[in-house]
Protein backbone atom coordinates (compact mmCIF):
# COMPACT_ATOMS: atom_id res chain seq x y z
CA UNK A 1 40.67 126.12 161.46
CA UNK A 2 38.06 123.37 161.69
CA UNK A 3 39.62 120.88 159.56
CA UNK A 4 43.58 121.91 161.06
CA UNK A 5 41.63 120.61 164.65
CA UNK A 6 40.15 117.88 163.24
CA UNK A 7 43.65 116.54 161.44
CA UNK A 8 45.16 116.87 164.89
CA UNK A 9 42.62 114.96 166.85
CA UNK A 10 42.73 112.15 163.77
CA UNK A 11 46.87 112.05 164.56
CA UNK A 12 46.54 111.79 167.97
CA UNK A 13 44.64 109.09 168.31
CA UNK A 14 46.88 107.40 165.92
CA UNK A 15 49.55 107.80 168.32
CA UNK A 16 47.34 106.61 171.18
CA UNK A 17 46.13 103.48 169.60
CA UNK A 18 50.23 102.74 168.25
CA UNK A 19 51.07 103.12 172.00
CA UNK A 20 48.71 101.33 173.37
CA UNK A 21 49.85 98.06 170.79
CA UNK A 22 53.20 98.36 171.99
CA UNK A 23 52.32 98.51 175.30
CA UNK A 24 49.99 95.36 175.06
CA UNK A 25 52.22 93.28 173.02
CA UNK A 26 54.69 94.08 175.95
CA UNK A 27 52.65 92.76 178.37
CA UNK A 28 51.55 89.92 176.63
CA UNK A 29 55.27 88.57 176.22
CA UNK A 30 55.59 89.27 179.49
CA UNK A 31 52.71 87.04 180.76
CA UNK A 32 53.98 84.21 177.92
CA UNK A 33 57.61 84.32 179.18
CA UNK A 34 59.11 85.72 176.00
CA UNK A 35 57.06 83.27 173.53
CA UNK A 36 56.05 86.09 171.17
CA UNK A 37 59.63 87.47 171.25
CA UNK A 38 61.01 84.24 170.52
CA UNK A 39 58.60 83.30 167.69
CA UNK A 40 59.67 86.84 165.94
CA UNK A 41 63.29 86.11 166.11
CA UNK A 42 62.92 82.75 164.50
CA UNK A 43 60.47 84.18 162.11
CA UNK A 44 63.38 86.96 161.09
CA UNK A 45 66.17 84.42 161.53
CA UNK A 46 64.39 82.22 159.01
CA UNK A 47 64.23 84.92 156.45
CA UNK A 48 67.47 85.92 156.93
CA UNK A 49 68.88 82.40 156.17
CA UNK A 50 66.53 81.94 153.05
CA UNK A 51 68.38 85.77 152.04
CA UNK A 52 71.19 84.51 152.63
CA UNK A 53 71.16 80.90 150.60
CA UNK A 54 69.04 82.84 147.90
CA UNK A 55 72.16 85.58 147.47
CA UNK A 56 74.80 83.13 147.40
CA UNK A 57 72.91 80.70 144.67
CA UNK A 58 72.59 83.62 142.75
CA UNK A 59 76.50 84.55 143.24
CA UNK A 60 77.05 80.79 142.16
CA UNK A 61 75.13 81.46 138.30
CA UNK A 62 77.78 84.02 137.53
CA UNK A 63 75.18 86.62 136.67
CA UNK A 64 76.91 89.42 138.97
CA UNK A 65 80.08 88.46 137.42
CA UNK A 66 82.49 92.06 138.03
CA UNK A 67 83.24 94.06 135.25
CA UNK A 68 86.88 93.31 135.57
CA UNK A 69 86.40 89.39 135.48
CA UNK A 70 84.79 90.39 131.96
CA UNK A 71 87.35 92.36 130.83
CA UNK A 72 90.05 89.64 131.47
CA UNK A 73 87.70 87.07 129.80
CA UNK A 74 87.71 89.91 126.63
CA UNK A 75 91.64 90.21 126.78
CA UNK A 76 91.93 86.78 126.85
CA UNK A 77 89.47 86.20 123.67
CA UNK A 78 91.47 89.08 121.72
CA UNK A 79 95.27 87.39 122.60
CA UNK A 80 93.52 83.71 121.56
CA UNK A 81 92.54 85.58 117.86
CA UNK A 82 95.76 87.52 117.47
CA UNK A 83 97.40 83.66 118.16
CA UNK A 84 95.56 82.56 114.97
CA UNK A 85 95.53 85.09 113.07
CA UNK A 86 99.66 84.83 113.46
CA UNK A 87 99.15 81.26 113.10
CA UNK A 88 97.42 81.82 109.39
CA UNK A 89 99.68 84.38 108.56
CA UNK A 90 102.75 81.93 108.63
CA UNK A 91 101.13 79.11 106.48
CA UNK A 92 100.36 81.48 104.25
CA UNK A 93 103.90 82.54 104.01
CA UNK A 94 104.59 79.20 104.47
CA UNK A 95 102.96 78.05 101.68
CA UNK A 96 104.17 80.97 99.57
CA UNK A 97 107.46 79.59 100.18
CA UNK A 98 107.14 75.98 99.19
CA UNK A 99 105.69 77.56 96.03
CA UNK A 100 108.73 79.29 95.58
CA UNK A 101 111.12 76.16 96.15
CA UNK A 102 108.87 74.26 93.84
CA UNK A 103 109.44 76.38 90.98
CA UNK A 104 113.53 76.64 91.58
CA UNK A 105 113.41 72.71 91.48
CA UNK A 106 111.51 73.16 88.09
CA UNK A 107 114.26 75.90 86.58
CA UNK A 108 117.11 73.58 88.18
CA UNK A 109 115.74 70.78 85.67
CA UNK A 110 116.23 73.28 83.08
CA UNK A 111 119.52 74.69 83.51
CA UNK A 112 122.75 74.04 86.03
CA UNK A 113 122.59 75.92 89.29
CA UNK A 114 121.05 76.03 92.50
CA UNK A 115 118.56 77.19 94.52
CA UNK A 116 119.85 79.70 97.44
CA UNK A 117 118.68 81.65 100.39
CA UNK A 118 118.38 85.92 100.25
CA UNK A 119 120.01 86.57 103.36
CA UNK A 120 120.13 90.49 103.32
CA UNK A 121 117.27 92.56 102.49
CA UNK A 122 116.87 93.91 98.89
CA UNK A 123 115.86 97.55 100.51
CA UNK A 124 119.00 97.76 103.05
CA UNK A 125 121.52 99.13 100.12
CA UNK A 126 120.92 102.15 98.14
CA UNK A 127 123.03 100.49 95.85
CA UNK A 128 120.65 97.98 94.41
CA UNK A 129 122.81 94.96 95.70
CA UNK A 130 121.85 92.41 97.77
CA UNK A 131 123.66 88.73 99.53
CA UNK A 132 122.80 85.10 98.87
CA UNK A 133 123.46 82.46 100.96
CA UNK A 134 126.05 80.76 98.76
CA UNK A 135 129.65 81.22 97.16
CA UNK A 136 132.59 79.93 96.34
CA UNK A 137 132.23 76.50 97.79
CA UNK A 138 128.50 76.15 96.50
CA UNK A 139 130.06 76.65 92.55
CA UNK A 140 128.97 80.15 92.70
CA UNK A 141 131.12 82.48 90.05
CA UNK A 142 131.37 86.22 89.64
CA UNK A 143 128.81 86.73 86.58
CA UNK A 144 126.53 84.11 87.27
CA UNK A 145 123.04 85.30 86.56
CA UNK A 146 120.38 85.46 89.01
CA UNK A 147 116.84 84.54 88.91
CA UNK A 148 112.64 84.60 90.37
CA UNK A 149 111.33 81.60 90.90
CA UNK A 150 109.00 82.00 87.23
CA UNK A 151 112.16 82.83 85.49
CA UNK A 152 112.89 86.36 85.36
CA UNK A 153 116.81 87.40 85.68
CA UNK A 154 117.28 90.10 88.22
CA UNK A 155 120.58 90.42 88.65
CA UNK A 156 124.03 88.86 88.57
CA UNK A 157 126.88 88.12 90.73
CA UNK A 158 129.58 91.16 91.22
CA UNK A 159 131.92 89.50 94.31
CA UNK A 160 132.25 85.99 95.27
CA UNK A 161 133.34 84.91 99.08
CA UNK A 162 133.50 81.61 100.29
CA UNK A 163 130.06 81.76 101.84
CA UNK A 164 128.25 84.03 100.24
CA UNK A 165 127.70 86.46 97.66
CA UNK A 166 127.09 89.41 96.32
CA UNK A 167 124.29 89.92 93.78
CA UNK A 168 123.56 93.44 91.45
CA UNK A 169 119.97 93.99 90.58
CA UNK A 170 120.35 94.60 86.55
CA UNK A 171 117.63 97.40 87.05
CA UNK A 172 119.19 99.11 90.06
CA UNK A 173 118.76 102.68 90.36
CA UNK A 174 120.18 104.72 87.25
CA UNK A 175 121.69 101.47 86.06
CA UNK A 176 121.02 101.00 82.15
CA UNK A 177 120.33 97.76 80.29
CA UNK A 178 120.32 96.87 76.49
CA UNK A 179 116.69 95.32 75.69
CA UNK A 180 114.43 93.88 73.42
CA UNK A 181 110.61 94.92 73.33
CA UNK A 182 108.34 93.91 70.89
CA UNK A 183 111.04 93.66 68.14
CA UNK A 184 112.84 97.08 68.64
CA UNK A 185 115.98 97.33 70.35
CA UNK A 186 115.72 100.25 73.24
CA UNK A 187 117.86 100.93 76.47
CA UNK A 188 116.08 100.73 79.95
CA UNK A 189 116.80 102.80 82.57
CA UNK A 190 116.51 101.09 86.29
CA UNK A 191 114.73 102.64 88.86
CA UNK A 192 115.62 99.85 91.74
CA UNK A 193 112.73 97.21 92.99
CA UNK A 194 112.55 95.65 89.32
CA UNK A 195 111.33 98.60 87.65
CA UNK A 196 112.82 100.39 84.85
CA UNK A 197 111.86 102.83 81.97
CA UNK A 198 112.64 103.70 78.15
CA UNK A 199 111.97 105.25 75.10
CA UNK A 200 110.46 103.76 71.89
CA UNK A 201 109.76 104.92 68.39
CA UNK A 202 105.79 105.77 68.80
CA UNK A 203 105.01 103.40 65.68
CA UNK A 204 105.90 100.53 67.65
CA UNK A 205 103.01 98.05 68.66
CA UNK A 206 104.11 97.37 72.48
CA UNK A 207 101.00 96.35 74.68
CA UNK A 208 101.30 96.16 78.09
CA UNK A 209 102.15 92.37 79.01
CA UNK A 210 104.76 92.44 76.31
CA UNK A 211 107.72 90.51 77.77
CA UNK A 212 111.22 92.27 77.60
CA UNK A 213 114.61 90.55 77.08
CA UNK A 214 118.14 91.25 77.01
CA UNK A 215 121.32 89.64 75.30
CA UNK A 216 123.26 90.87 78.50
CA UNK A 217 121.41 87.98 80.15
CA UNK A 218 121.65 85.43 77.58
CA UNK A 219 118.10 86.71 75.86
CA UNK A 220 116.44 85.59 79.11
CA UNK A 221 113.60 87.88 80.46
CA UNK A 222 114.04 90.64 82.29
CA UNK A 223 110.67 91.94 82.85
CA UNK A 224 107.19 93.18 81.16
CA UNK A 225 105.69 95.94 79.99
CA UNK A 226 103.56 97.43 82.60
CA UNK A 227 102.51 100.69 81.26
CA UNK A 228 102.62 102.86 78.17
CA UNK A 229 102.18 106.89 78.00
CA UNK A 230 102.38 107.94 74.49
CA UNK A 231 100.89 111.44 72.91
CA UNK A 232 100.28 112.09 69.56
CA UNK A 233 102.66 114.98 69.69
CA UNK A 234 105.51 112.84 70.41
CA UNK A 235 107.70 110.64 68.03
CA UNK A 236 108.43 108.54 70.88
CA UNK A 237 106.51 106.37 73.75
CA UNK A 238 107.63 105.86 77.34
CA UNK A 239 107.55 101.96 77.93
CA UNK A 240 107.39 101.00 81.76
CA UNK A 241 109.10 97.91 82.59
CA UNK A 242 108.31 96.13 86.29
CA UNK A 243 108.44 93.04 87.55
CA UNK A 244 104.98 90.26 88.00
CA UNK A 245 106.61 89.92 91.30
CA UNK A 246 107.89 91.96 94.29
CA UNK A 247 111.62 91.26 94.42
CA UNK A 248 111.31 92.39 97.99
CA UNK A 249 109.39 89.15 99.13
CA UNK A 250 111.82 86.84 97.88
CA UNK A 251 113.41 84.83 100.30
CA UNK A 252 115.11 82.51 97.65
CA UNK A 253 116.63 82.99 94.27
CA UNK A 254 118.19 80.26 91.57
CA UNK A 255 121.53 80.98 90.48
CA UNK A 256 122.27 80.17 87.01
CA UNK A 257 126.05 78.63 87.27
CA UNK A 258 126.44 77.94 83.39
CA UNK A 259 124.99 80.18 80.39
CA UNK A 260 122.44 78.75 78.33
């Protein structure tokens, strides 16, 4: 009880002494004719402005930059890499290309054709047929062969218009080709996109690398040996024939117009 009395008496004459303050500083302004009042607003108008300037230098150094503002700065940075990376992507194809071309002018040197453009896509027929930007007009002639860039026969022409022509893939799906691997005659089976298949006499020393020719191109290459399943059981060994390139990628083919 004694200390609940003495807590009120302490607040009380808190209270008292805040009133009294109030009241004085009252009627001290009064008898200065408003000088303290005026001397408190300048003093808070001051800070105010020095707020204010300090708030707006600190708006100026971007360090409250919004969230959005960063994420447009981010979106912008992404579409600025995806522009190179696009950029990279066609010199590399690009250069791929004049790789290509160089290599046709090298075959050209060694036998009479030309150099033509793959103007339908070597996956869009089931059929393993594809056109070439050339015919009739260019020298182009049904049985012409057609060739990669290092060499390799892939198919030959089947139908000749003026503009353009139509080109078989020799290993086409199901399509069947006479061939030479390491010495021993064999037939290959096609299985479309360069690839093929066939059956040798186990005893035969085919390594994988082994190139593969054909006198229904002339004895030009067709392919290599890419893999070899054999078992002991077995009188005969399954030689895989592919391609050292995708035929898909090509986007130019020579054209043999004479036979060797």
């Amino acid at each position: 009880m004694n200390l609940y009395r003495r807590t009120n008496t302490t607040a009380r004459r808190r209270l008292w002494a805040a009133t009294f303050l109030v009241v004085a500083i009252f009627l001290l302004d009064l008898a200065t004719q408003g000088l303290i009042r005026s001397a408190t607003q300048s003093a808070a108008a001051s800070l105010s402005g020095t707020g204010i300037k300090t708030f707006e230098a600190i708006k100026e150094s971007g360090i409250f930059r919004t969230r959005a503002s960063l994420a447009a700065e981010n979106e912008d940075l992404k579409a600025r890499l995806a522009t190179y990376e696009s950029q990279a992507l066609s010199f590399k194809a690009l250069k791929e290309e004049n790789k290509q071309l160089a290599e046709m002018a090298r075959l050209a040197h060694a036998d009479s054709g030309l150099t033509v453009s793959v103007v339908s896509a070597f996956r869009s027929s089931p059929y393993g047929t594809f056109l070439i930007g050339a015919g009739a007009d260019d020298g182009i002639t049904i049985g012409s062969l057609v060739l990669t860039d290092d060499g390799f026969v892939i198919g030959h022409v089947t139908d000749v218009s003026t503009r353009t022509a139509l080109v078989s893939e020799i290993l086409g799906p199901s399509k069947k080709i006479d061939a030479i691997v390491a010495g021993s005659a064999t037939v290959f089976t096609g299985s479309g996109g360069g690839n093929a298949r066939a059956q040798v006499p186990r005893d035969i020393e085919v390594s994988v690398g082994d190139r593969i020719t054909s006198q229904d191109t002339h004895a030009r290459t067709i392919g290599v040996v890419g893999k070899i399943e054999s078992s002991p059981a077995d009188a005969y060994s399954t030689v895989y024939m592919r391609l050292p390139q995708n035929i898909a990628t090509l986007r130019h083919v020579f054209v043999a117009t004479t036979a060797p």
